[in-house]
Protein backbone atom coordinates (compact mmCIF):
# COMPACT_ATOMS: atom_id res chain seq x y z
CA UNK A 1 -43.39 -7.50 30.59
CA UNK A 2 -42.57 -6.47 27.03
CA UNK A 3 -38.98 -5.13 27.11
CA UNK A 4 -38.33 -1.66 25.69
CA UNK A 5 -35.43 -2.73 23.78
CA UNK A 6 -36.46 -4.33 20.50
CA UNK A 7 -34.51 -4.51 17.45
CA UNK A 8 -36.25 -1.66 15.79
CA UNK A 9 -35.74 0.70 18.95
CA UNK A 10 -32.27 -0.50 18.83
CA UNK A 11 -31.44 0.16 15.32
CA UNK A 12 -33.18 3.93 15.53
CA UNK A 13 -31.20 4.63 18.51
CA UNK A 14 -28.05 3.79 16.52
CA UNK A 15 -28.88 5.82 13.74
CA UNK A 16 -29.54 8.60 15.74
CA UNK A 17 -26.47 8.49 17.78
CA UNK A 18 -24.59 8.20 14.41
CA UNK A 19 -26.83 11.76 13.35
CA UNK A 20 -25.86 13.62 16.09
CA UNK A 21 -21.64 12.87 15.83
CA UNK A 22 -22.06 13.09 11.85
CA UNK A 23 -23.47 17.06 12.97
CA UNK A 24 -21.07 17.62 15.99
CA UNK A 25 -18.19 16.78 13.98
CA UNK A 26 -18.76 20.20 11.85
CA UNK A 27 -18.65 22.10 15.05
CA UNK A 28 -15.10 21.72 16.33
CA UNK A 29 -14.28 25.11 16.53
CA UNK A 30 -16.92 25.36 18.99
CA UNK A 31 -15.60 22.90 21.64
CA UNK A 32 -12.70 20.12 21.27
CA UNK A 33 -15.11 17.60 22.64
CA UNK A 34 -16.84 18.01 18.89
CA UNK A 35 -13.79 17.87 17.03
CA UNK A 36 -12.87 15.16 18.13
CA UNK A 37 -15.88 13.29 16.97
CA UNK A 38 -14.31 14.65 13.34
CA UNK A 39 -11.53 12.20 13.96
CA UNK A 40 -13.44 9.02 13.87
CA UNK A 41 -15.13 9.70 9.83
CA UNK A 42 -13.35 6.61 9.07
CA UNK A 43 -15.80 5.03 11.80
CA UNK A 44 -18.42 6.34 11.28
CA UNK A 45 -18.17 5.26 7.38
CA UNK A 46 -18.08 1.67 8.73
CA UNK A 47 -20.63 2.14 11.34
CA UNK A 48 -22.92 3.91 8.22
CA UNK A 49 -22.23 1.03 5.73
CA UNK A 50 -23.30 -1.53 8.60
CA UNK A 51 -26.19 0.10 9.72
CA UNK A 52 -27.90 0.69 5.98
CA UNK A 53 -27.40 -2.94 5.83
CA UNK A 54 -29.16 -3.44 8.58
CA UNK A 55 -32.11 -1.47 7.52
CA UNK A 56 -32.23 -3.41 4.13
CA UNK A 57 -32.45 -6.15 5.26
CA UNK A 58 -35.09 -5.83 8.12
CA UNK A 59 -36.73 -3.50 5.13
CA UNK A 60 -36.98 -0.23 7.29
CA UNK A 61 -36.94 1.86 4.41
CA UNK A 62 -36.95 5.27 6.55
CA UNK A 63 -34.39 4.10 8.32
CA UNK A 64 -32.31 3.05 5.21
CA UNK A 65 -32.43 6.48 3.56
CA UNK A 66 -31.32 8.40 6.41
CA UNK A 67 -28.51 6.04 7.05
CA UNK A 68 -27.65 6.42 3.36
CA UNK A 69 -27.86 10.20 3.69
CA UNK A 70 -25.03 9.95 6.75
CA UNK A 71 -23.00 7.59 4.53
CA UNK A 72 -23.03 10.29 1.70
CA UNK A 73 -22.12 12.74 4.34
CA UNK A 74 -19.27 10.91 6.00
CA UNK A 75 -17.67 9.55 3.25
CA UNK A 76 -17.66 13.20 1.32
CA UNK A 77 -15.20 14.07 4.34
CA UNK A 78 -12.99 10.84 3.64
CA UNK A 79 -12.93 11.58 -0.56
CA UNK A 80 -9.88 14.05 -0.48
CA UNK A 81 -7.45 12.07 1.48
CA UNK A 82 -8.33 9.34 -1.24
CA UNK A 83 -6.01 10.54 -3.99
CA UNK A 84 -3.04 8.49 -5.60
CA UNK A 85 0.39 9.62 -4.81
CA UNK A 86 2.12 11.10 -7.73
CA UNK A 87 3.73 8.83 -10.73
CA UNK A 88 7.29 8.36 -10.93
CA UNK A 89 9.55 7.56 -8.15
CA UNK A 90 10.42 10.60 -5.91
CA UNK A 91 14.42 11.57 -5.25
CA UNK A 92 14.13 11.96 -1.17
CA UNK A 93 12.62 9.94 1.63
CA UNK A 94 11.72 10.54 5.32
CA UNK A 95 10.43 8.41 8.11
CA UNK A 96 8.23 9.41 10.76
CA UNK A 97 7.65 7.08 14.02
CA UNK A 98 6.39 7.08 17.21
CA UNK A 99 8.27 4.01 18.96
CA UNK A 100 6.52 4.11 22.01
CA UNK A 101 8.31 4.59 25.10
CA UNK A 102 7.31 1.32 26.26
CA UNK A 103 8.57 -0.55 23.35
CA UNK A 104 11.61 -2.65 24.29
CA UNK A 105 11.72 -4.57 20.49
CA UNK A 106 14.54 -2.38 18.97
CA UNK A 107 15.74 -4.98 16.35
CA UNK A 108 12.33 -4.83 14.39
CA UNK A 109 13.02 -1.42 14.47
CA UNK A 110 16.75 -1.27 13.12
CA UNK A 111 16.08 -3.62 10.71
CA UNK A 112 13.25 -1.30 8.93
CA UNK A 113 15.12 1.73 9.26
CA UNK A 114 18.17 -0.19 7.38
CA UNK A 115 15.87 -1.64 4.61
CA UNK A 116 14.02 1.98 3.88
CA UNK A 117 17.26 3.85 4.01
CA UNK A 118 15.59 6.88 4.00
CA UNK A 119 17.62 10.24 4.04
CA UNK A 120 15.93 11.23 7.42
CA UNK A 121 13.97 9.14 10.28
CA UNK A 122 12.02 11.55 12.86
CA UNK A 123 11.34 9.60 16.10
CA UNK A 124 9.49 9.96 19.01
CA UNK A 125 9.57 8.84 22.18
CA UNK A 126 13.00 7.90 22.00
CA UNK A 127 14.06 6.69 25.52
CA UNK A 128 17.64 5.48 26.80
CA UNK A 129 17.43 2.54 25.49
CA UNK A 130 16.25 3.13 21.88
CA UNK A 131 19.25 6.08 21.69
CA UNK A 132 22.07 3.41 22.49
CA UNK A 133 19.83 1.16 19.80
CA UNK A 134 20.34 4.10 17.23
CA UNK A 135 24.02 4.05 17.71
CA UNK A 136 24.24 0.55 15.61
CA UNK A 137 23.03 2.66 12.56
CA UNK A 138 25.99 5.19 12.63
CA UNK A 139 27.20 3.74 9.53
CA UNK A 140 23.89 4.77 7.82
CA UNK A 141 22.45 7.65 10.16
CA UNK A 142 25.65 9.47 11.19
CA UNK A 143 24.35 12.87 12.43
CA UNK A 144 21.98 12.15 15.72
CA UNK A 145 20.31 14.94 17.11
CA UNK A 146 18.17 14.27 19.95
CA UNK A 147 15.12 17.26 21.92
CA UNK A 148 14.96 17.33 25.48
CA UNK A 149 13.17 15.06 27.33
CA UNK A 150 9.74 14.98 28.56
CA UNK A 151 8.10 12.66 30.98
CA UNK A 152 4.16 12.34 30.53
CA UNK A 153 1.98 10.65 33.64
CA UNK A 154 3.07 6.44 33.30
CA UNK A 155 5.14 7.15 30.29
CA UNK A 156 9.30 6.56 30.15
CA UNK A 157 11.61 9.76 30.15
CA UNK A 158 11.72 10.65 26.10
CA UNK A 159 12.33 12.79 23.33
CA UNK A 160 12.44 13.41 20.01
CA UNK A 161 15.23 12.41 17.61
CA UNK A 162 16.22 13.13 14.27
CA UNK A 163 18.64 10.42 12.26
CA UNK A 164 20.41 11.60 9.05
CA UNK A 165 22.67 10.45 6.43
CA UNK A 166 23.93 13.81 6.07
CA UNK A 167 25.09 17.13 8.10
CA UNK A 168 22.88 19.69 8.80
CA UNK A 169 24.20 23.14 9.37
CA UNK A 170 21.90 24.09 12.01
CA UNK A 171 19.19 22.55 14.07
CA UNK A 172 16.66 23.66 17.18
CA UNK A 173 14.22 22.84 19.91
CA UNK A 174 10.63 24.44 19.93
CA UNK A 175 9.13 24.79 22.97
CA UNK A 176 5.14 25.65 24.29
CA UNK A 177 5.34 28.75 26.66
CA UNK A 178 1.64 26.77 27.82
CA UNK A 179 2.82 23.00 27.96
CA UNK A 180 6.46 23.93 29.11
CA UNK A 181 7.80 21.00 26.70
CA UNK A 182 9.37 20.91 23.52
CA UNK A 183 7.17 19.57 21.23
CA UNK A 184 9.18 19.81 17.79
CA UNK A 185 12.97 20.06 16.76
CA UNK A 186 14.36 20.55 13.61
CA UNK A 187 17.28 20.47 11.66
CA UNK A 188 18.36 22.34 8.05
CA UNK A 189 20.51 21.02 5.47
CA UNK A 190 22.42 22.37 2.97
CA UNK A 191 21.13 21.45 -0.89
CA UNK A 192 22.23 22.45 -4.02
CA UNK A 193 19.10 24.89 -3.78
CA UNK A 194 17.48 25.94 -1.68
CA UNK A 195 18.32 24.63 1.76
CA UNK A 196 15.58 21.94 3.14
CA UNK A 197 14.43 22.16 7.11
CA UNK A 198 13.33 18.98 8.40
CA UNK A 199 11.15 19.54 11.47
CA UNK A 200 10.33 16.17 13.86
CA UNK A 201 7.21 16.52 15.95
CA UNK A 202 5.00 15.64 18.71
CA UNK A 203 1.78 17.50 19.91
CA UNK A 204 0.29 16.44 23.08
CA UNK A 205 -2.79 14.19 23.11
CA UNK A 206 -5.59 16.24 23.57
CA UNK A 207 -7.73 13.49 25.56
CA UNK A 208 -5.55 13.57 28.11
CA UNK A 209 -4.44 17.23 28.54
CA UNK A 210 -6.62 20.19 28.74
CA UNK A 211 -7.84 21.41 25.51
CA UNK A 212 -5.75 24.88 25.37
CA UNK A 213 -2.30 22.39 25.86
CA UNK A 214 -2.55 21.06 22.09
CA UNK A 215 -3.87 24.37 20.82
CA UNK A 216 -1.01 25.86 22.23
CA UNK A 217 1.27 23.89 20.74
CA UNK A 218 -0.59 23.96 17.02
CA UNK A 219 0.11 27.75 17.13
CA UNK A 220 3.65 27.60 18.18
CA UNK A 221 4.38 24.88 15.26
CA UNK A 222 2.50 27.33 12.93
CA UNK A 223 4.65 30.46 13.87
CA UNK A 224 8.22 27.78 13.61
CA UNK A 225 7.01 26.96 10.49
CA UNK A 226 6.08 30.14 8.83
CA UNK A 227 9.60 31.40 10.51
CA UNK A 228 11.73 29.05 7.85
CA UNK A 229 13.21 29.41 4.80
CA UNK A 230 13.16 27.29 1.48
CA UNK A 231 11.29 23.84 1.54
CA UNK A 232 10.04 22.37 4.63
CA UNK A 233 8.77 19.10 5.66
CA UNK A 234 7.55 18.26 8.77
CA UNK A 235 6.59 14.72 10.16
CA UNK A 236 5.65 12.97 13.78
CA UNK A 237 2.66 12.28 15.48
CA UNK A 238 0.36 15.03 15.79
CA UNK A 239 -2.71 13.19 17.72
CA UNK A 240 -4.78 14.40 15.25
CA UNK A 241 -6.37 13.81 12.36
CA UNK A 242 -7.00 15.52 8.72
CA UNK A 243 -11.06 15.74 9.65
CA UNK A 244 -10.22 17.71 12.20
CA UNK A 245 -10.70 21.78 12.38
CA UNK A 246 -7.84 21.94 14.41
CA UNK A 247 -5.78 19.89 11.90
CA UNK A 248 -7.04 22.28 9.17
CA UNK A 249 -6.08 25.39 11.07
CA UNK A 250 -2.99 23.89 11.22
CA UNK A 251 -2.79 23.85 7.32
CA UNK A 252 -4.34 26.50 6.69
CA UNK A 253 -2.04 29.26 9.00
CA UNK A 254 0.99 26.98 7.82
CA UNK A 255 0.56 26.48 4.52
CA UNK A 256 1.47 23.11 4.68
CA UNK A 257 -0.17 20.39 3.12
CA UNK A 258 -0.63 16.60 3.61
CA UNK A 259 1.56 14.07 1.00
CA UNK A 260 -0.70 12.23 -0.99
CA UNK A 261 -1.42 8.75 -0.91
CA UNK A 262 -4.63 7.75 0.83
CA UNK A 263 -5.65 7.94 4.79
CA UNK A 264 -2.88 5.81 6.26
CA UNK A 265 -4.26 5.25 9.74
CA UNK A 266 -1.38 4.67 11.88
CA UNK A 267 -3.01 4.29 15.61
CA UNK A 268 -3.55 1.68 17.26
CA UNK A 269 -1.17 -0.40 15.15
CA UNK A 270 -3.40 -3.72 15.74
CA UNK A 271 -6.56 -1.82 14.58
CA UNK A 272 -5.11 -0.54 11.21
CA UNK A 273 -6.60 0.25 8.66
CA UNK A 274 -9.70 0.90 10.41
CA UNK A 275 -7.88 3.02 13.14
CA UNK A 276 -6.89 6.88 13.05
CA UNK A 277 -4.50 8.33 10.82
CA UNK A 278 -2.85 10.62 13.98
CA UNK A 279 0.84 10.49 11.86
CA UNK A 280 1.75 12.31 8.65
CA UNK A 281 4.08 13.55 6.64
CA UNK A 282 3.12 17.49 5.94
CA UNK A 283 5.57 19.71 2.88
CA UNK A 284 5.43 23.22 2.02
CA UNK A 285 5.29 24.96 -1.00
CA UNK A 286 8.67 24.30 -2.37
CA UNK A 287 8.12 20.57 -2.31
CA UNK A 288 6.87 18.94 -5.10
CA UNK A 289 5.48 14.56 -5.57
CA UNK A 290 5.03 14.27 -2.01
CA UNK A 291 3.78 10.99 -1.01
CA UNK A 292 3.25 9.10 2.22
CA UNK A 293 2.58 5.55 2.88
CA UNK A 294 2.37 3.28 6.11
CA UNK A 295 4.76 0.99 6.95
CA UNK A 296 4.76 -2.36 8.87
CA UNK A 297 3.89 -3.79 12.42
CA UNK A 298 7.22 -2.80 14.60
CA UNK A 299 6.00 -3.55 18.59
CA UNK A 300 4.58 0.29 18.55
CA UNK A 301 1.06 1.14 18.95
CA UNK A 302 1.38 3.66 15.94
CA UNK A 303 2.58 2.24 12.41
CA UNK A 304 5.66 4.24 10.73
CA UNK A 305 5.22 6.47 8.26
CA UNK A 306 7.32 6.49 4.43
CA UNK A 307 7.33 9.87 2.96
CA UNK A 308 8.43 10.33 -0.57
CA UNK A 309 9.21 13.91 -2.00
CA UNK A 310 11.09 16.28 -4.56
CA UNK A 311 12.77 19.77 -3.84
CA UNK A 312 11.28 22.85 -5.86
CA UNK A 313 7.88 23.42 -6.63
């Protein structure tokens, strides 16, 4: 008995399971299910790229050109979030990093934070014992300021925590009225001029939780943002990423907009760069040569985040 599955049958089926994610991804604001088929362009590049080779080289021509029309599609989506940061050597730096609340390395950790001596480090998932780790940086981060904590199903109690070289004259918690949890804090410093406001987040996995939880969440962030004053950056993990229409909303009600510097995948750490960029380092309008890169392998499963920017416009 002749089996159905043949190499042929194979390589259509592909192609046309490739189609059909390629179209669902435009429809996120239709169901979350779709948009998060947006998150995984970077994939489906790859999966593209190896399937037109396949084609050529069992010479299925049909095949080939439709593959090669998904490529063109896909990798359209990817071509923004391609751009070189800026020239010249930005005056302020942030980190952004999810530690993972089951990461128990904290020297790896310390060490980068020492060597990047960035103005401010945004963490999340900051548990007991990563807070007592932060205390053998007071001599670089003084000023600790740490959210409430939340406890997700199998996860460790955590937070969110914001490290700084320098005093803030005012910080806060923002909370979902929907996911009962603070999701973001922030904290604004005093500058020459204008003040800056440095907000740490992290949105809820939308995999996991129902769709409205993250939505919520989006909308609350929107409404803290558009509430400050003067220059704003914002950084964490957002479980998201920029292909996504819910990561454009975001954007577009906040205007915010992504540092430059390429896609920076960040999740899971092993995977990168071929994983999803889920972390990022987002600036208003009265920040200027903002710049993002990833940095290295720390015991997480998300990669840290460099940010590189300029006050004024």
């Amino acid at each position: 008995m002749t089996s159905w599955w043949t190499w042929d049958r194979v390589l259509r089926a592909l192609i046309v399971g490739l189609a059909l994610a390629t179209i669902g991804s435009f429809f996120g604001d239709q169901a979350l299910w779709l948009d998060i088929l947006a998150d995984f362009k970077t994939q489906s590049v790859i999966g593209a790229v190896l399937l037109l080779l396949a084609a050529l080289a069992t010479r299925r021509m049909k095949e080939a050109v439709l593959t090669l029309a998904l490529l063109i599609i896909n990798g359209t989506t990817l071509t923004p979030y391609l751009v070189l940061p800026p020239e010249g050597q930005a005056t302020m730096k942030i980190v952004g990093f999810n530690i993972n609340n089951h990461n128990f390395d904290t020297a790896l950790t310390l060490d980068f934070l020492r060597r990047e001596s960035a103005d401010v480090v945004v963490v999340t998932e900051v548990t007991e014992t990563w807070q007592k780790a932060f205390e053998q940086l007071s001599s670089v981060y003084p000023h600790r300021f740490y959210g409430p904590t939340y406890q997700g199903p199998g996860d460790e109690p955590h937070r969110i925590g914001l490290l700084a070289k320098r005093a803030w004259e005012e910080t806060g918690v923002e909370w979902s009225n929907l996911t009962s949890r603070a999701f973001a804090i922030w904290a604004r410093f005093p500058a020459a001029s204008p003040s800056l406001t440095v907000a740490g987040v992290h949105l809820l996995n939308p995999v996991y939780r129902h769709a409205s939880d993250q939505r919520a969440e989006v909308e609350a962030l929107v409404s803290a943002v558009n509430r400050f004053d003067g220059p704003v950056v914002v950084t964490g993990d957002f479980n998201m990423t920029p292909f996504s229409t819910r990561y454009g909303n975001l954007l577009r009600n906040s205007n915010l907009r992504r540092a430059t510097g390429g896609l920076n995948a960040t999740w899971p750490a092993l995977l990168t760069p071929l994983g999803l960029s889920l972390d990022h380092v987002l600036v208003g309008e009265e920040v200027s040569h903002a710049s993002m890169r990833t940095g290295p392998r720390l015991g997480s499963d998300h990669l840290p985040v460099v940010g590189t920017f300029d006050l004024g416009k």
